[in-house]
C-alpha atoms as a PDB file:
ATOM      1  CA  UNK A   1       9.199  15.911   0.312  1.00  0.00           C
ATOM      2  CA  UNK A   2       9.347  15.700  -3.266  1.00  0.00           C
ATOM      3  CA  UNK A   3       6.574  17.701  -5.576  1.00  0.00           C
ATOM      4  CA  UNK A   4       5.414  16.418  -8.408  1.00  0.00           C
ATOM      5  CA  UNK A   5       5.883  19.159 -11.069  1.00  0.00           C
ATOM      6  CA  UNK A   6       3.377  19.865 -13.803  1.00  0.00           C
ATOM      7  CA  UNK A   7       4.789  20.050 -17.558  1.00  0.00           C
ATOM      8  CA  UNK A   8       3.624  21.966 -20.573  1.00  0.00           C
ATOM      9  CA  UNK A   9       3.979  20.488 -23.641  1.00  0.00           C
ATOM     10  CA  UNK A  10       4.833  22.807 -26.584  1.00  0.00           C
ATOM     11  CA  UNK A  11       3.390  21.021 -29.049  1.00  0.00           C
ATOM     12  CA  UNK A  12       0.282  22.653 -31.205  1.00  0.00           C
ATOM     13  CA  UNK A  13      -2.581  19.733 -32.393  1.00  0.00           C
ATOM     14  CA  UNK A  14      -1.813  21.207 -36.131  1.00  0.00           C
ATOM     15  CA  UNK A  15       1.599  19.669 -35.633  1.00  0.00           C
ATOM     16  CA  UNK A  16       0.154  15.832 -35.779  1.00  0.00           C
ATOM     17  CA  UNK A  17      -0.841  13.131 -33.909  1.00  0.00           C
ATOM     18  CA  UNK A  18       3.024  11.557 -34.060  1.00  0.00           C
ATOM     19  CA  UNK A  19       4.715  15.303 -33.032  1.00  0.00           C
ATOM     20  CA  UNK A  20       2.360  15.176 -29.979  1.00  0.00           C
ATOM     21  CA  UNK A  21       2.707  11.621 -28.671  1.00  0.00           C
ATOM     22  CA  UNK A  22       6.652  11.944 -29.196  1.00  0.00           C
ATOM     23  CA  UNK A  23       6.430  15.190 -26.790  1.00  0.00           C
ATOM     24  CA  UNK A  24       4.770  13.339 -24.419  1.00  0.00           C
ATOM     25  CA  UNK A  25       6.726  10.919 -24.101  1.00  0.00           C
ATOM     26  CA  UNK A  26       9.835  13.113 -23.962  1.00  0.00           C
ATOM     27  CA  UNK A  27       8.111  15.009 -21.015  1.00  0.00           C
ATOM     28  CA  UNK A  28       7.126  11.400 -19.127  1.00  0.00           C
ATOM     29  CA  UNK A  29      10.783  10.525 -19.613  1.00  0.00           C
ATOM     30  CA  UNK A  30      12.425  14.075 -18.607  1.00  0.00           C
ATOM     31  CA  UNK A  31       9.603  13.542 -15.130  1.00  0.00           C
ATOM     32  CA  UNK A  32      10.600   9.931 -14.660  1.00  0.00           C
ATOM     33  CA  UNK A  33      14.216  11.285 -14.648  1.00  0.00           C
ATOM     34  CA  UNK A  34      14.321  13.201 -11.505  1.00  0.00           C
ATOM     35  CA  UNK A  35      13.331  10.102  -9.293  1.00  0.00           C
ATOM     36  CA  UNK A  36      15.836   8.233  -7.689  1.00  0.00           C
ATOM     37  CA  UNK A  37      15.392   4.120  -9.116  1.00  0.00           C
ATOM     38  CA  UNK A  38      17.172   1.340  -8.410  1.00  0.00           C
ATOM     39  CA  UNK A  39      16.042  -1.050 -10.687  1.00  0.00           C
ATOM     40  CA  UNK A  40      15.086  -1.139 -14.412  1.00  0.00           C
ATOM     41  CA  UNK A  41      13.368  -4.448 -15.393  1.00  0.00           C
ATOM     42  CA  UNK A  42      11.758  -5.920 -18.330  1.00  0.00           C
ATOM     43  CA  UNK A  43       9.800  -9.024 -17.589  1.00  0.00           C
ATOM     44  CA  UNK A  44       8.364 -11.430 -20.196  1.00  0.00           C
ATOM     45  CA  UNK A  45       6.269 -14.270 -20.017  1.00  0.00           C
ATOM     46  CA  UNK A  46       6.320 -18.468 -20.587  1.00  0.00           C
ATOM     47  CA  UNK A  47       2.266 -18.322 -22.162  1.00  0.00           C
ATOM     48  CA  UNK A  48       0.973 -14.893 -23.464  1.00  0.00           C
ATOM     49  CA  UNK A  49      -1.438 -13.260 -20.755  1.00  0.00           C
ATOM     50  CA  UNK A  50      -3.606 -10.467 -21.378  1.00  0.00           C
ATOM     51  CA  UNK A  51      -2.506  -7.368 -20.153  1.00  0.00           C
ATOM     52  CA  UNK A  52      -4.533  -7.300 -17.299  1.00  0.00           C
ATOM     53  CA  UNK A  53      -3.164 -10.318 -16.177  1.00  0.00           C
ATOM     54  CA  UNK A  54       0.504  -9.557 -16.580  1.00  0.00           C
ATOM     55  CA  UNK A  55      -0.404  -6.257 -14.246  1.00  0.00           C
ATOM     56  CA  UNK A  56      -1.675  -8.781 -11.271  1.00  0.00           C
ATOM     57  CA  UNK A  57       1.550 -10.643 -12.316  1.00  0.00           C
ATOM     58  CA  UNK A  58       4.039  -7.525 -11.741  1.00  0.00           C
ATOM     59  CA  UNK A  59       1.915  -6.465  -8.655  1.00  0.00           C
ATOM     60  CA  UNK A  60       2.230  -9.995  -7.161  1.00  0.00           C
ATOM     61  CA  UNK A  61       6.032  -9.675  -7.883  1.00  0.00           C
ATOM     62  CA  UNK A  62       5.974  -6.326  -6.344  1.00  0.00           C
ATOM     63  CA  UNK A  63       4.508  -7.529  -3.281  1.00  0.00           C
ATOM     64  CA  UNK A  64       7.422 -10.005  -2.989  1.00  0.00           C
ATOM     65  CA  UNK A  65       9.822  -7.480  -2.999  1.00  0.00           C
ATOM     66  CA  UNK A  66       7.506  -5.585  -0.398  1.00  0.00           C
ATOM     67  CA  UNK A  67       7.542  -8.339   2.186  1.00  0.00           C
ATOM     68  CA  UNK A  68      11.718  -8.701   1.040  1.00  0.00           C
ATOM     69  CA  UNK A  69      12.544  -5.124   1.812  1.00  0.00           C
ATOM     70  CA  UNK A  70       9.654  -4.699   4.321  1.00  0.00           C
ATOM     71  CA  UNK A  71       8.834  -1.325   3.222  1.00  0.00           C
ATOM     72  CA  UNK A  72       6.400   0.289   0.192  1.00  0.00           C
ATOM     73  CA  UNK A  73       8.578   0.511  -3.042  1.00  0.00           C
ATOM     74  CA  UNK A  74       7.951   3.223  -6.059  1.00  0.00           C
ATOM     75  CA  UNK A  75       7.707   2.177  -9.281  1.00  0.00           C
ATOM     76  CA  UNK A  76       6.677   3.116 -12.660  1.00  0.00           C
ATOM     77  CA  UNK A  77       5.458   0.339 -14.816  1.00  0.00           C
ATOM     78  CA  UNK A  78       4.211  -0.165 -18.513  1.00  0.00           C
ATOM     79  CA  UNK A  79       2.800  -3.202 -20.025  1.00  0.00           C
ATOM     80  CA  UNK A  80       3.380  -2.762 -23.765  1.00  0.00           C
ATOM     81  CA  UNK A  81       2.861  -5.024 -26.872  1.00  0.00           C
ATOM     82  CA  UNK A  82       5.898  -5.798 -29.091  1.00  0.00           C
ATOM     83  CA  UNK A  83       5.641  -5.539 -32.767  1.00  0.00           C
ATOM     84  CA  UNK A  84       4.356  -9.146 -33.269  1.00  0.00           C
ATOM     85  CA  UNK A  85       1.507  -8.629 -30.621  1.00  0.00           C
ATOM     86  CA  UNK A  86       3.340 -10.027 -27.435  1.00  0.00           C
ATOM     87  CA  UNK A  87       2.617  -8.244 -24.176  1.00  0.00           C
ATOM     88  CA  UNK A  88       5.594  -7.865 -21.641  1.00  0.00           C
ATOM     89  CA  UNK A  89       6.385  -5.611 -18.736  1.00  0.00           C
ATOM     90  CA  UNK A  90       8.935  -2.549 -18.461  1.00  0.00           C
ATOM     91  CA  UNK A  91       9.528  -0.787 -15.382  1.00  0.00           C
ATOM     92  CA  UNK A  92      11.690   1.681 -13.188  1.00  0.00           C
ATOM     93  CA  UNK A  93      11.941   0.353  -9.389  1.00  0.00           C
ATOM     94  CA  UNK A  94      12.869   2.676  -6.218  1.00  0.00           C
ATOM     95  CA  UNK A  95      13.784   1.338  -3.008  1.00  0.00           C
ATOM     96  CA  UNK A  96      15.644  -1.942  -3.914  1.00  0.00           C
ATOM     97  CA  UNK A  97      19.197  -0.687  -3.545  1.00  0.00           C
ATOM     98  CA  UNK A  98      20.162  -3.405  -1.027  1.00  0.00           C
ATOM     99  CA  UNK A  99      18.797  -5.617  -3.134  1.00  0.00           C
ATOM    100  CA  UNK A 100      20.704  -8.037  -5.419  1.00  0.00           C
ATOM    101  CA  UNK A 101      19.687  -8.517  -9.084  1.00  0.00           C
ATOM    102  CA  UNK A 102      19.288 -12.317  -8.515  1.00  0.00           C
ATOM    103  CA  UNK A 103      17.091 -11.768  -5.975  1.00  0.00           C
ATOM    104  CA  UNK A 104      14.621  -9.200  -8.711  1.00  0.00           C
ATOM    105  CA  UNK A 105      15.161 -12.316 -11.123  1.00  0.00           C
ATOM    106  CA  UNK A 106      14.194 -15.157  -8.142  1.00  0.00           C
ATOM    107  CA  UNK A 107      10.975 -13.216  -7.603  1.00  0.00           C
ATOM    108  CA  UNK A 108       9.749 -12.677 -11.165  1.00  0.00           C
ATOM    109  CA  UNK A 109       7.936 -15.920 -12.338  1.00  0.00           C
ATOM    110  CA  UNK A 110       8.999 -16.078 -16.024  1.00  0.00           C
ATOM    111  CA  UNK A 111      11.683 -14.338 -18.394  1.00  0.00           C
ATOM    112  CA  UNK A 112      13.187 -11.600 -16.940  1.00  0.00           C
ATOM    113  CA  UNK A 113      15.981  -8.508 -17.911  1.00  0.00           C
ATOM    114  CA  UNK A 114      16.885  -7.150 -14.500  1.00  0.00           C
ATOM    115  CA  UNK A 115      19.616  -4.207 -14.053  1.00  0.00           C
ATOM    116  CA  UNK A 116      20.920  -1.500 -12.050  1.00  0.00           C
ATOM    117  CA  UNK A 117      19.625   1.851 -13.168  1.00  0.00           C
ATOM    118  CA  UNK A 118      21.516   4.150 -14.698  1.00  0.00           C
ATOM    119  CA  UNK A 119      20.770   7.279 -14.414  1.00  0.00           C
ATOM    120  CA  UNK A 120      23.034   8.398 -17.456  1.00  0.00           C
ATOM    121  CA  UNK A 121      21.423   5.959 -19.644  1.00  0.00           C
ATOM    122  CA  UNK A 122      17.939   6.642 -21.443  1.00  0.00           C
ATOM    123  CA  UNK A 123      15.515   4.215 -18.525  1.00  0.00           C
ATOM    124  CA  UNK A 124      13.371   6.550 -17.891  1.00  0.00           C
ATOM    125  CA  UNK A 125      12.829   7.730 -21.752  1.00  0.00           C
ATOM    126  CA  UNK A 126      12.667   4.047 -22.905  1.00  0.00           C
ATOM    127  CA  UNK A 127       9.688   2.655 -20.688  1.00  0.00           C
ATOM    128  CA  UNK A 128       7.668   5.370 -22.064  1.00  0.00           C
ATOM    129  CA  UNK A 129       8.520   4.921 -25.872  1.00  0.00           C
ATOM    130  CA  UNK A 130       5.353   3.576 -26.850  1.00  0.00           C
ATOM    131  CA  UNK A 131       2.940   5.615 -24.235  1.00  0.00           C
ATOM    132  CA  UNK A 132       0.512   6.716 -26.869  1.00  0.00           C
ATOM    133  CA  UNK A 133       0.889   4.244 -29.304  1.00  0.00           C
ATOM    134  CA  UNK A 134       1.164  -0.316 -28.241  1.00  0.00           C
ATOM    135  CA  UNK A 135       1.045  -0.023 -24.275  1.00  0.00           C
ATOM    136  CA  UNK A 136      -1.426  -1.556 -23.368  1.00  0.00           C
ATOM    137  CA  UNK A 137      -1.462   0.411 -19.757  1.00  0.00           C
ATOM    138  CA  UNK A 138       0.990   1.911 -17.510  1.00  0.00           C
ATOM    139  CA  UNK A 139       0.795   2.733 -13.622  1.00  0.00           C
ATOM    140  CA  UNK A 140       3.006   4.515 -10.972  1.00  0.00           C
ATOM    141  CA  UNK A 141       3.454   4.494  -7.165  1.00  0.00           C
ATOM    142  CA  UNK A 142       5.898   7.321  -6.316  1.00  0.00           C
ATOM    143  CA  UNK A 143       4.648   7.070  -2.139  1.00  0.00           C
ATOM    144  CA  UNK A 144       8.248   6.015  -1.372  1.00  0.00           C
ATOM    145  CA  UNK A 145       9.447   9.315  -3.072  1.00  0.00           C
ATOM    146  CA  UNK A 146       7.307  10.947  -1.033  1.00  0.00           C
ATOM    147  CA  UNK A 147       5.145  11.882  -3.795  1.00  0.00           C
ATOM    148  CA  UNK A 148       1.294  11.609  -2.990  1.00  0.00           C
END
């Protein structure tokens, strides 16, 4: 079983607001980073929802995968705001290796970026780059990790 780990940041509040939020972010990413994912996706959207409804949107899209792989999935997911105010989805997905990535794109209802993840590339530090500042909210499930 995996444990989650607890991180310190080293970051006093005299060093500023922007010094803090860009060492927590560095510390979500360097966390996010020892999971095993499958997946990175970035979903968008044909009307602008709110951001509450583009979470029931990725949870309804999660449970698709659910009933595809017939098992409980981890994820880690962040609905953010782009510069010009549009809301859209970024996430890390466990437990979807057998999956293809036209099957992720089938089951999204809308725009969507779907690809392996890499665990040499940045994923994990780039779906927390605005935790802090434009997301909107952000939610994990890391059960399939074994992390309760």
């Amino acid at each position: 079983m995996t444990r989650a780990r607890h991180a310190t940041l080293s970051v006093r509040p005299s060093d500023g607001y922007d010094n803090l939020q860009l060492a927590a972010r560095t510390e979500w990413g360097t966390w996010l980073s020892r999971f095993q994912w499958d997946h990175f996706v970035t979903f968008t959207f044909d009307h602008q929802p709110s951001a509450a409804s583009a979470k029931r949107q990725f949870a309804r899209w999660l449970s698709r995968l659910e009933q595809r792989t017939q098992r409980e999935l981890s994820w880690f997911c962040v609905i953010e705001r782009s510069p010009a105010g549009l809301v859209h989805v970024h996430a890390l997905v466990g437990g979807t290796a057998g999956l293809s990535l036209a099957v992720l794109r089938a089951l999204w209802r809308g725009h969507s970026a779907v690809r392996r993840y890499d665990s040499r590339k940045a994923g994990a530090y780039y779906v927390t780059k605005c935790v802090g500042s434009s997301v909107d909210d952000y939610d994990l499930n890391l059960v399939a990790q074994g992390v309760k």
